[in-house]
C-alpha atoms as a PDB file:
ATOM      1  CA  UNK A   1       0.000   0.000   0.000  1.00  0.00           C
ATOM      2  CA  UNK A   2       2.794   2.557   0.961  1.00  0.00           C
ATOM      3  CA  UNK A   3       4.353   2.109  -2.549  1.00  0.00           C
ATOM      4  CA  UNK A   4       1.475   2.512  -4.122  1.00  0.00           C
ATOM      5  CA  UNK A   5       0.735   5.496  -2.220  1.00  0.00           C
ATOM      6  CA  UNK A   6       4.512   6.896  -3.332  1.00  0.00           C
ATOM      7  CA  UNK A   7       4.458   5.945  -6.999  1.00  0.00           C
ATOM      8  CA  UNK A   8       0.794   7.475  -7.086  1.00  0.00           C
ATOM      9  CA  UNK A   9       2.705  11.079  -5.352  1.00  0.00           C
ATOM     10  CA  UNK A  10       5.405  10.433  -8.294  1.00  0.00           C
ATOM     11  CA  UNK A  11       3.142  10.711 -10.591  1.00  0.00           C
ATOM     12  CA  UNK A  12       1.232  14.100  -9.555  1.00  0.00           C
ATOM     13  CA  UNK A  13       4.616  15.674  -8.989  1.00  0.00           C
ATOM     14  CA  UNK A  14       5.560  14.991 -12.391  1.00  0.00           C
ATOM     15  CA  UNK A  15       3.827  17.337 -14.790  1.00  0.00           C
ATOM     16  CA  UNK A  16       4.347  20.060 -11.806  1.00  0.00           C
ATOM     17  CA  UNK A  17       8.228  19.292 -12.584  1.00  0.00           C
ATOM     18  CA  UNK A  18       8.184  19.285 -15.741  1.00  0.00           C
ATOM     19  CA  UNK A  19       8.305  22.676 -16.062  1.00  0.00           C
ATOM     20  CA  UNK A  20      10.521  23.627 -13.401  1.00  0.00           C
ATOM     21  CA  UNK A  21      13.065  26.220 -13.638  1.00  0.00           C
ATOM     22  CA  UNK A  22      12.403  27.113 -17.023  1.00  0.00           C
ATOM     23  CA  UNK A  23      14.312  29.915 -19.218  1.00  0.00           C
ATOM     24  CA  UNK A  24      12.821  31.774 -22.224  1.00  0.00           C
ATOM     25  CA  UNK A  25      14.208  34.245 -24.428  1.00  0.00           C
ATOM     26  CA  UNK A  26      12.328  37.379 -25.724  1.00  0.00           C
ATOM     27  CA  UNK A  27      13.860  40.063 -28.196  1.00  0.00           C
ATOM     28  CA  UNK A  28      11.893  43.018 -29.073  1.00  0.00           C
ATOM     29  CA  UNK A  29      13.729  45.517 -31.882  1.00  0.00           C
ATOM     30  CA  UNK A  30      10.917  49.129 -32.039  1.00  0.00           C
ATOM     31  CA  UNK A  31      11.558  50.585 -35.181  1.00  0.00           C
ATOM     32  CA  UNK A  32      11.018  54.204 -36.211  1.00  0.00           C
ATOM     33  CA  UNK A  33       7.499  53.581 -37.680  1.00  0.00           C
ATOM     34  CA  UNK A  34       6.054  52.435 -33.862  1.00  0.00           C
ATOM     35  CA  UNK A  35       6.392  48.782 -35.244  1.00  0.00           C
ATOM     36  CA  UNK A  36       7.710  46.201 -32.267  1.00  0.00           C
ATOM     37  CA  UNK A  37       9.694  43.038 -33.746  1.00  0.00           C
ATOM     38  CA  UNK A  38       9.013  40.596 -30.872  1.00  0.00           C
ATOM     39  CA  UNK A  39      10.628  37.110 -30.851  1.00  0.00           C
ATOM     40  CA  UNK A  40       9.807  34.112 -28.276  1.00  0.00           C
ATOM     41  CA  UNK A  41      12.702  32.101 -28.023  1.00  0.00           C
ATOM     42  CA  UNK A  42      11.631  28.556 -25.829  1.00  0.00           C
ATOM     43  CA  UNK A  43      13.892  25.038 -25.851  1.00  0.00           C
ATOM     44  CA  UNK A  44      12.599  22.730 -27.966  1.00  0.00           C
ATOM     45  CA  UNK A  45      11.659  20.175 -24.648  1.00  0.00           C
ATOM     46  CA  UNK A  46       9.364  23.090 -23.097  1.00  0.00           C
ATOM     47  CA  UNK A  47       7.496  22.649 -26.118  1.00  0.00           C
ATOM     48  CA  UNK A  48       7.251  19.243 -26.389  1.00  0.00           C
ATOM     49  CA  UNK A  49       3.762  18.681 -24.408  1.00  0.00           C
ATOM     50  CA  UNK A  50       2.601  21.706 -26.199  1.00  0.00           C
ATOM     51  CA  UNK A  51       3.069  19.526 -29.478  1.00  0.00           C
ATOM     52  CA  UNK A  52       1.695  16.599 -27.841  1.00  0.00           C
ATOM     53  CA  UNK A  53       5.276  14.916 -26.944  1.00  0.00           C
ATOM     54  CA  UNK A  54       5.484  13.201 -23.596  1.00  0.00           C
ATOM     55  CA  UNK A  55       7.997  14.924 -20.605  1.00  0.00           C
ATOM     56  CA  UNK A  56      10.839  16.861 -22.385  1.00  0.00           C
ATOM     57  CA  UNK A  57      10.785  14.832 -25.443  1.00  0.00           C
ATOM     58  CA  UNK A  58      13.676  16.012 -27.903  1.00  0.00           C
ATOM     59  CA  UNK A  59      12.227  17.790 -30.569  1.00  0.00           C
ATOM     60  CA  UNK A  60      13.754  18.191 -34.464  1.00  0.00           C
ATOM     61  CA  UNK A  61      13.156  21.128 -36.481  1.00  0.00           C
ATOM     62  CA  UNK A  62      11.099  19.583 -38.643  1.00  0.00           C
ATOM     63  CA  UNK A  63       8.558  18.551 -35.324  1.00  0.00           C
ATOM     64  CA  UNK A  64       8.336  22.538 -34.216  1.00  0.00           C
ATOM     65  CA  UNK A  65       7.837  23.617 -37.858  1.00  0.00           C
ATOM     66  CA  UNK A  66       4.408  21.395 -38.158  1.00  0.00           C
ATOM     67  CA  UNK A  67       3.489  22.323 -34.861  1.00  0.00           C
ATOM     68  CA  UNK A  68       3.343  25.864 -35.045  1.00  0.00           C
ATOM     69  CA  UNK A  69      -0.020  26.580 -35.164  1.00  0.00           C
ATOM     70  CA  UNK A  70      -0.094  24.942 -31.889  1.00  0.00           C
ATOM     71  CA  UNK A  71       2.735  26.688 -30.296  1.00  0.00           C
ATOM     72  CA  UNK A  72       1.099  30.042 -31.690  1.00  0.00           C
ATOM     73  CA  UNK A  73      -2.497  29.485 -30.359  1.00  0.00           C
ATOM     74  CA  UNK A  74      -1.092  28.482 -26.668  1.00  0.00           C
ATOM     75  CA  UNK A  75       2.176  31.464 -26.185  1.00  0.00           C
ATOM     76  CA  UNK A  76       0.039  34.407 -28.287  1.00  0.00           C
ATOM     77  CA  UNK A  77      -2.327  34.785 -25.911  1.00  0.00           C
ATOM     78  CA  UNK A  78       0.112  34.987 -23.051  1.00  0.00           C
ATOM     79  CA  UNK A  79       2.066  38.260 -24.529  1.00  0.00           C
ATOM     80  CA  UNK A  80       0.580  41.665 -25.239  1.00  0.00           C
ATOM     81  CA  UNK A  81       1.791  44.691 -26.754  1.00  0.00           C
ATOM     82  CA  UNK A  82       0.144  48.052 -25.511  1.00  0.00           C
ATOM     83  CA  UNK A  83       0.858  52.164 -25.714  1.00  0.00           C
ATOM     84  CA  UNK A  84      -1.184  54.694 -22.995  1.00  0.00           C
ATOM     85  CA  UNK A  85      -3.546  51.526 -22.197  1.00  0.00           C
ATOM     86  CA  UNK A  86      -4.485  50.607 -25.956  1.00  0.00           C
ATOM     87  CA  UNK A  87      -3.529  47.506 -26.851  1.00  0.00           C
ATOM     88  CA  UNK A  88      -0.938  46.958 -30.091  1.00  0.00           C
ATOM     89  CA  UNK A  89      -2.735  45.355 -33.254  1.00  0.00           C
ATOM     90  CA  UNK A  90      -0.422  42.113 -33.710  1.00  0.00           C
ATOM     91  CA  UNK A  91       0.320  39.591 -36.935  1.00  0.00           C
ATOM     92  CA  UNK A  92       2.064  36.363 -36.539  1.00  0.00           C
ATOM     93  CA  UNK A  93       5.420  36.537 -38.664  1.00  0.00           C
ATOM     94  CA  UNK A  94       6.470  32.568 -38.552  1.00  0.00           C
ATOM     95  CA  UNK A  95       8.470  30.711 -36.521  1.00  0.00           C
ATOM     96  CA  UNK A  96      12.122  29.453 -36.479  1.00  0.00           C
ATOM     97  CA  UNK A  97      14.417  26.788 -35.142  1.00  0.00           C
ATOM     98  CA  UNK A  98      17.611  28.041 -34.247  1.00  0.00           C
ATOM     99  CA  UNK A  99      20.439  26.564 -32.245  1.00  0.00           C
ATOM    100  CA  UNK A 100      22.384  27.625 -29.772  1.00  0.00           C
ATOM    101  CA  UNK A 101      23.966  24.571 -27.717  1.00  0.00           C
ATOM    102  CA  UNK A 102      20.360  23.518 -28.121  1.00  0.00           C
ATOM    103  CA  UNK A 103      17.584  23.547 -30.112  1.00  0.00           C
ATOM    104  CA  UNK A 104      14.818  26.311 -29.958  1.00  0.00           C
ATOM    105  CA  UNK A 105      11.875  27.213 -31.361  1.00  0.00           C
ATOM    106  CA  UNK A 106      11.216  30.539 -32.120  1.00  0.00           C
ATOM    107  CA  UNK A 107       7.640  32.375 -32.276  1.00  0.00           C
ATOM    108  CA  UNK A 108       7.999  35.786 -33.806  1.00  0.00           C
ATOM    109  CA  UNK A 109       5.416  38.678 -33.889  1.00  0.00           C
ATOM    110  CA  UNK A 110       4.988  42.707 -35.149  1.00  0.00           C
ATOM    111  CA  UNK A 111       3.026  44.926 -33.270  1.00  0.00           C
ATOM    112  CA  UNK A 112       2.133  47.436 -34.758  1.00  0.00           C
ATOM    113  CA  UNK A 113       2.122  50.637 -32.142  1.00  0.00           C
ATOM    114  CA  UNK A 114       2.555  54.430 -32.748  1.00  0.00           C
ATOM    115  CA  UNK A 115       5.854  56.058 -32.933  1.00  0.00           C
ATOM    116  CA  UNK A 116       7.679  57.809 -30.915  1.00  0.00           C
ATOM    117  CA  UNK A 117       5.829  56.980 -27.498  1.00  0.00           C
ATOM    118  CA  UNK A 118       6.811  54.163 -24.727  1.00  0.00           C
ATOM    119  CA  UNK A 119       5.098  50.631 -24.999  1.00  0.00           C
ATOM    120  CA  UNK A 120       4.137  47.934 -22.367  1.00  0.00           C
ATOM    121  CA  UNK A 121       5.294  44.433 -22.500  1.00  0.00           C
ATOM    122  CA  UNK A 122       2.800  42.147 -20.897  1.00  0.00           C
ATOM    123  CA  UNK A 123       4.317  38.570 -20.073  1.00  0.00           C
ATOM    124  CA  UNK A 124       2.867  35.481 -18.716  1.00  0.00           C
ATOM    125  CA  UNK A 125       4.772  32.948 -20.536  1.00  0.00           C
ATOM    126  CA  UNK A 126       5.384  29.603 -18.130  1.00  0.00           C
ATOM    127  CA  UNK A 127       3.713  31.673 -15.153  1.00  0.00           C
ATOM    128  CA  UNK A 128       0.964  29.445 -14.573  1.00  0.00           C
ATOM    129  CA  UNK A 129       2.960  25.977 -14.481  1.00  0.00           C
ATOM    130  CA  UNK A 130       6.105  27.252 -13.616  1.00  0.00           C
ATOM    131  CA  UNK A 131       6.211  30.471 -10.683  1.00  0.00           C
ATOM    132  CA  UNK A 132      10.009  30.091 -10.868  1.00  0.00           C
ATOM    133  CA  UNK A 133      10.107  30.908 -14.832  1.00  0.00           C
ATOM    134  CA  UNK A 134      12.036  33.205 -15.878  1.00  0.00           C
ATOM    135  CA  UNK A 135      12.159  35.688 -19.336  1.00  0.00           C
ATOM    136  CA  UNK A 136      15.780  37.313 -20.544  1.00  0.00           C
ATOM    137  CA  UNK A 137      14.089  40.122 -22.377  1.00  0.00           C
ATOM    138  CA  UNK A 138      16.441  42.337 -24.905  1.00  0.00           C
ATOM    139  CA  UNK A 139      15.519  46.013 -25.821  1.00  0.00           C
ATOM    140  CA  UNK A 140      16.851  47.169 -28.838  1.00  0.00           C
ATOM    141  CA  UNK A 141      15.995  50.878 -30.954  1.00  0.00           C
ATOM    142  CA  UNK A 142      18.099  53.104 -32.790  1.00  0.00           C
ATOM    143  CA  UNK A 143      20.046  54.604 -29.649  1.00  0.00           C
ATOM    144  CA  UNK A 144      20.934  51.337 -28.369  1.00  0.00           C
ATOM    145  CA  UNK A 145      20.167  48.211 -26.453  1.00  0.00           C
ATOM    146  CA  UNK A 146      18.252  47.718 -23.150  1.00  0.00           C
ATOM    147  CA  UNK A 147      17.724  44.165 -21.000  1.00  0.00           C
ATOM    148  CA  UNK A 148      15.229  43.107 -18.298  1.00  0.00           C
ATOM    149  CA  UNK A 149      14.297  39.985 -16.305  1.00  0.00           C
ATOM    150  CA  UNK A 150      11.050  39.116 -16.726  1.00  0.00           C
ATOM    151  CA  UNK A 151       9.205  36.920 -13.627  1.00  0.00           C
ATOM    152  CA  UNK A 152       6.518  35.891 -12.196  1.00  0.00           C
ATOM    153  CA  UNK A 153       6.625  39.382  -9.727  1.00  0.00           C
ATOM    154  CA  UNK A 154       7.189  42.329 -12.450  1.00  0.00           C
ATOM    155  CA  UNK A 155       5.402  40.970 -15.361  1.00  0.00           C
ATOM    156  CA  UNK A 156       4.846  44.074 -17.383  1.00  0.00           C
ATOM    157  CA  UNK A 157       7.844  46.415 -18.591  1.00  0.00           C
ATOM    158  CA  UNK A 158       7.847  49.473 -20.061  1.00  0.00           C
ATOM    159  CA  UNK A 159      10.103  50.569 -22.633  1.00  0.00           C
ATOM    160  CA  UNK A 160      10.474  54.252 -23.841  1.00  0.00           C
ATOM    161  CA  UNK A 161      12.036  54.564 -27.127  1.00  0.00           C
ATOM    162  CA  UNK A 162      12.080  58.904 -27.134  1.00  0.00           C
ATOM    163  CA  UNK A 163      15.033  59.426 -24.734  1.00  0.00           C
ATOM    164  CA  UNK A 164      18.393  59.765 -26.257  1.00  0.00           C
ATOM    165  CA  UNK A 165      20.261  56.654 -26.018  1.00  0.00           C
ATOM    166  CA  UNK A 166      19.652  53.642 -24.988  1.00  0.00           C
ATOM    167  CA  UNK A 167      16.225  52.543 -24.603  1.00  0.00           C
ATOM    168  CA  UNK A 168      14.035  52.970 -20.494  1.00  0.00           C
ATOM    169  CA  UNK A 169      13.217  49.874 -19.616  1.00  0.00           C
ATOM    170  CA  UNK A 170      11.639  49.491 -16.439  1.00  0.00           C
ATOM    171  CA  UNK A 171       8.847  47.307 -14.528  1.00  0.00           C
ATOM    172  CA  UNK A 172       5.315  48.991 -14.851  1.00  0.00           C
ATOM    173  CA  UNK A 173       4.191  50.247 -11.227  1.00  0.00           C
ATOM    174  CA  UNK A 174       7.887  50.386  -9.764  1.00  0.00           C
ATOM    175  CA  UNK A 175       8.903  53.807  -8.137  1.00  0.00           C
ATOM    176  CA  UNK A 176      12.243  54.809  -9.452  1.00  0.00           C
ATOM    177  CA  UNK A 177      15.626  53.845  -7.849  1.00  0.00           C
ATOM    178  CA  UNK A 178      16.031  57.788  -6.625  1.00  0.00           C
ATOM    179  CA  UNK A 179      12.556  57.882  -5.089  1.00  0.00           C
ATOM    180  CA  UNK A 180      13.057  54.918  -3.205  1.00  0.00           C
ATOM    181  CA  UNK A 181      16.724  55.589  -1.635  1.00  0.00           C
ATOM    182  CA  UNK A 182      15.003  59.088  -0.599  1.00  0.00           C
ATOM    183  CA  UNK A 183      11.775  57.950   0.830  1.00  0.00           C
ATOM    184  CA  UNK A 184      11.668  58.489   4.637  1.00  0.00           C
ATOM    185  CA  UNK A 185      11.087  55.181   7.048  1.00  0.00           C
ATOM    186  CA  UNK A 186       7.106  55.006   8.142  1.00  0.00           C
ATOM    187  CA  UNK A 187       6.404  57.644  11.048  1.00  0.00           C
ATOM    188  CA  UNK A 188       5.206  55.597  14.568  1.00  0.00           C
ATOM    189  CA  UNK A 189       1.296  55.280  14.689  1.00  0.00           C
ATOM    190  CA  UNK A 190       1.860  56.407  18.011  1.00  0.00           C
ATOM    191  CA  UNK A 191       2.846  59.783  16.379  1.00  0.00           C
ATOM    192  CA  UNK A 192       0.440  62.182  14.926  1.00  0.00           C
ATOM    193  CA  UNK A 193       2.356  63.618  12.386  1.00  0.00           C
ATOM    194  CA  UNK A 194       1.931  67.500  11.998  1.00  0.00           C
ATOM    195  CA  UNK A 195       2.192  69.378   8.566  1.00  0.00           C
ATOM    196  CA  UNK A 196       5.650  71.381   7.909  1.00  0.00           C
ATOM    197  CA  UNK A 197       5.266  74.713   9.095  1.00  0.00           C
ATOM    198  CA  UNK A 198       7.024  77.495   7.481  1.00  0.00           C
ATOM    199  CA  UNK A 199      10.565  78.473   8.327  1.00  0.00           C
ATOM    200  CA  UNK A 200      11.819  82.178   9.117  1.00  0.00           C
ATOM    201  CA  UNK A 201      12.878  84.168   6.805  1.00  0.00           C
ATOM    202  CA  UNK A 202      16.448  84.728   8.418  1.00  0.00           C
ATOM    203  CA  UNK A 203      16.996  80.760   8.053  1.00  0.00           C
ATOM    204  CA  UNK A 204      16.570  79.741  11.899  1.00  0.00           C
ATOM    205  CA  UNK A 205      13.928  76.478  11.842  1.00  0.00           C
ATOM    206  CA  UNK A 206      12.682  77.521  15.255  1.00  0.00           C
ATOM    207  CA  UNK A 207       9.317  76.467  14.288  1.00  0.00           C
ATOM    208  CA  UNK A 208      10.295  73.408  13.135  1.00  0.00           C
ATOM    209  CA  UNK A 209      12.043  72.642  16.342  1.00  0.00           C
ATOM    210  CA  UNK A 210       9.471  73.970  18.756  1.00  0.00           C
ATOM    211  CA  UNK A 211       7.406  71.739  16.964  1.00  0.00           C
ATOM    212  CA  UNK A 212       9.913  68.492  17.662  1.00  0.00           C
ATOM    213  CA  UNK A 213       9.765  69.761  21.319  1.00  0.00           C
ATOM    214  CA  UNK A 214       6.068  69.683  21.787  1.00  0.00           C
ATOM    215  CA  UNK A 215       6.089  66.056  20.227  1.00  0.00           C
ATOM    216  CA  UNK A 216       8.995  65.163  22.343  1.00  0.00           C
ATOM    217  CA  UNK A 217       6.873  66.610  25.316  1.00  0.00           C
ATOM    218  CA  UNK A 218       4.190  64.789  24.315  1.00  0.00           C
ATOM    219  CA  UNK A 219       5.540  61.295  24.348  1.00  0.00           C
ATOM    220  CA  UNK A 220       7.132  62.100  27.522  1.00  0.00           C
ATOM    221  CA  UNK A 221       4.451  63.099  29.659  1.00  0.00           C
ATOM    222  CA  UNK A 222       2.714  59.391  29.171  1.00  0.00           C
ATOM    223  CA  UNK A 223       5.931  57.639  30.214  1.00  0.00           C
ATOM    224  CA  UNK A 224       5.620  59.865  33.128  1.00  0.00           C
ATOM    225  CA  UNK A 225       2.354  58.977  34.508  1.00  0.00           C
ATOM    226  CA  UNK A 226       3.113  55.788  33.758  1.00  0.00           C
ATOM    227  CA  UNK A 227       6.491  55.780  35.829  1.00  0.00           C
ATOM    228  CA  UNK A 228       4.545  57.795  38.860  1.00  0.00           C
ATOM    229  CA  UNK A 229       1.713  55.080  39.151  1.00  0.00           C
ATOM    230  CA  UNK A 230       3.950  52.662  38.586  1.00  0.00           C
ATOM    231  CA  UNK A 231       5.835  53.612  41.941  1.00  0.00           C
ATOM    232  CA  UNK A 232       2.385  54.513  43.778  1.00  0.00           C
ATOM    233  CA  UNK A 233       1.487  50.686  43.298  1.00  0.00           C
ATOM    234  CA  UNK A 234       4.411  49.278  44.615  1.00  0.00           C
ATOM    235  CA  UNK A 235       4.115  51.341  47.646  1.00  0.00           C
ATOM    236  CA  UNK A 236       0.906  50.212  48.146  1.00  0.00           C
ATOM    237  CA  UNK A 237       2.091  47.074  47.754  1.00  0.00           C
ATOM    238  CA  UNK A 238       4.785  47.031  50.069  1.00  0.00           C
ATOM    239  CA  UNK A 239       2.601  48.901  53.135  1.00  0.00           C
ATOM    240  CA  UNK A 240      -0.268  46.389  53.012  1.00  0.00           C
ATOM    241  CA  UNK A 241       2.606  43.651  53.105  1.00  0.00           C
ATOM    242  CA  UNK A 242       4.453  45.173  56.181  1.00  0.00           C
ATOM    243  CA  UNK A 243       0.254  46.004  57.839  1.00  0.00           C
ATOM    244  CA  UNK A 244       0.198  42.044  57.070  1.00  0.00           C
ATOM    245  CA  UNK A 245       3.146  41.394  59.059  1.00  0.00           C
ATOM    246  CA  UNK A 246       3.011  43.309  61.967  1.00  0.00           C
ATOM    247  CA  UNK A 247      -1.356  42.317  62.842  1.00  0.00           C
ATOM    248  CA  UNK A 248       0.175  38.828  62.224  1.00  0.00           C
ATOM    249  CA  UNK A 249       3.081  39.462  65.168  1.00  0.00           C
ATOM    250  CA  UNK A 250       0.706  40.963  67.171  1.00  0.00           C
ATOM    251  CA  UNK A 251      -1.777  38.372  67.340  1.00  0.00           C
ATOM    252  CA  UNK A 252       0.735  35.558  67.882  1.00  0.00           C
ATOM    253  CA  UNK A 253       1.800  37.350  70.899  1.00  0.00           C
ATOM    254  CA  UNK A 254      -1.497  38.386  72.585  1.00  0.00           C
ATOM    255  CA  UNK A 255      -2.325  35.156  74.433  1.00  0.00           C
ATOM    256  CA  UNK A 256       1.288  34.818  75.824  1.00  0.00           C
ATOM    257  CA  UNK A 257       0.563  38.408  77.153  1.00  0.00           C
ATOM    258  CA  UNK A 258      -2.423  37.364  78.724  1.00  0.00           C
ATOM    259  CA  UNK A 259      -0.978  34.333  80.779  1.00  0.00           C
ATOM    260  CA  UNK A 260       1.820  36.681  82.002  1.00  0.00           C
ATOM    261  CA  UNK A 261      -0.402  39.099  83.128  1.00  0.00           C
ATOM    262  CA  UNK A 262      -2.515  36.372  85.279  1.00  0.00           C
ATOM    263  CA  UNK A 263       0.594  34.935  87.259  1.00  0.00           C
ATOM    264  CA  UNK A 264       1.656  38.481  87.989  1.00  0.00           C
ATOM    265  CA  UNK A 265      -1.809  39.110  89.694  1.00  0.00           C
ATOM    266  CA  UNK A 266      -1.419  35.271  91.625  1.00  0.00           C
ATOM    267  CA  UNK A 267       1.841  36.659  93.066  1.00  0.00           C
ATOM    268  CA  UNK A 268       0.506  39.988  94.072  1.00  0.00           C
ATOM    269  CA  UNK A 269      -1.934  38.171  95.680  1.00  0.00           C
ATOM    270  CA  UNK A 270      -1.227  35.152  97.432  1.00  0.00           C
ATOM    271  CA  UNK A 271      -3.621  35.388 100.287  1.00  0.00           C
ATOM    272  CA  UNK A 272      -6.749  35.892  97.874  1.00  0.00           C
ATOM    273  CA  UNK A 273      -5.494  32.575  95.835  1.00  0.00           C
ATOM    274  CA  UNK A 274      -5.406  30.992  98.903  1.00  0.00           C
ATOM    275  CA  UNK A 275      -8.723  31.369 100.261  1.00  0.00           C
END
């Protein structure tokens, strides 16, 4: 039963490993009309359950050729083209095989977008079966070339093809590298944070540092009370203890008392005892 169990966990793993740690390769060339050149580059034995092949079957160049249509119908949908939120009109432009240590097969697109203006790379390629995939993406225009990673975290990239130079690539919703070495750590909720108030003409931020003074005050004066009640309850701690201790003294030595006291009065009086 427990190998059965095992060879049945084998076989649910598999397809989920099958895709593991895979690498694509995307090229995108924007040329002066607006048009985008895109290229998928993908290893032949990513493809091969897309073409119906079992695991990472080795397929020939012939094999991706005839399956094209296939590859083009599941890896089109996953990449979009768009400018200002419109998407990019796109046309298939064939595939091919090339090698490189190993084979590939390579899907290649136009999108046609308007000059001049930055476009938006939407990838999903792998995403769904593989989180860990990852996309080398290469930027080129006329002022030069431009790379990105693409994963499963920063999908979309922009790409502005106006500045001089190479091209702006950069991950859609990112802040930029100076805004984020500037930004100031998260004020304490225990804070309220006051606006900026307006410093003196002469250059002396006495405002700004009675204001740091009043907050300083402010925290203060709670540690304070804290601190004073803090002693108060001790005290009363420590009084009822000792009150404790001394009724418990004096009752223990009460009757004692008491029996002294009555022998003193039998030897004061020895002729009353007697009769």
């Amino acid at each position: 039963m427990r190998i059965l169990l095992v060879l049945g966990a084998l076989l649910l793993a598999a397809p989920a490993a099958a895709h593991q740690e895979t690498v694509a390769y995307s090229r995108m060339v924007i040329r002066e009309s607006g048009d985008v050149d895109y290229a998928l580059k993908i290893p032949v034995e990513d493809l091969a359950e897309t073409a119906g092949k079992s695991g990472h079957a080795q397929l020939n160049a012939p094999e991706v050729r005839a399956a094209q249509e296939l590859f083009f119908q599941k890896f089109q949908p996953l990449i979009g083209m768009s400018s200002a939120g419109v998407p990019c009109p796109v046309e298939r432009a064939g595939i091919e095989v090339p090698e490189d240590e190993r084979l590939y097969g390579e899907m290649r697109f136009v999108f046609h977008c308007p000059p001049g203006v930055p476009v938006t790379l939407d990838y999903r390629v792998f995403f769904d079966v593989d989180p860990g995939h990852m996309g080398m993406l290469e930027v080129e225009t006329l002022g030069g070339k431009g790379r990105a990673e693409l994963i499963v975290e920063r999908p979309r990239w922009e790409v502005d093809p106006s500045a001089e130079g190479p091209p702006q690539v950069r991950p859609v919703g990112a802040a930029p590298p100076s805004a984020r070495s500037k930004s100031a750590p998260a004020a304490s909720s225990s804070v309220a944070l006051e606006p900026q108030r307006r410093v003196e003409p002469d250059g002396g931020p006495r405002e700004l540092e009675a204001a740091a003074a009043s907050k300083a005050t402010r925290v203060e004066k709670p540690a304070k009370r804290r601190a004073s009640r803090d002693w108060l309850l001790i005290a009363f701690v420590v009084a009822c203890a000792m009150g404790g201790y001394f009724t418990l003294r004096a009752t223990r030595r009460r009757p004692a008392s008491a029996s002294s006291g009555k022998a003193a009065l039998k030897e004061a009086n020895p002729r009353q005892s007697a009769e």
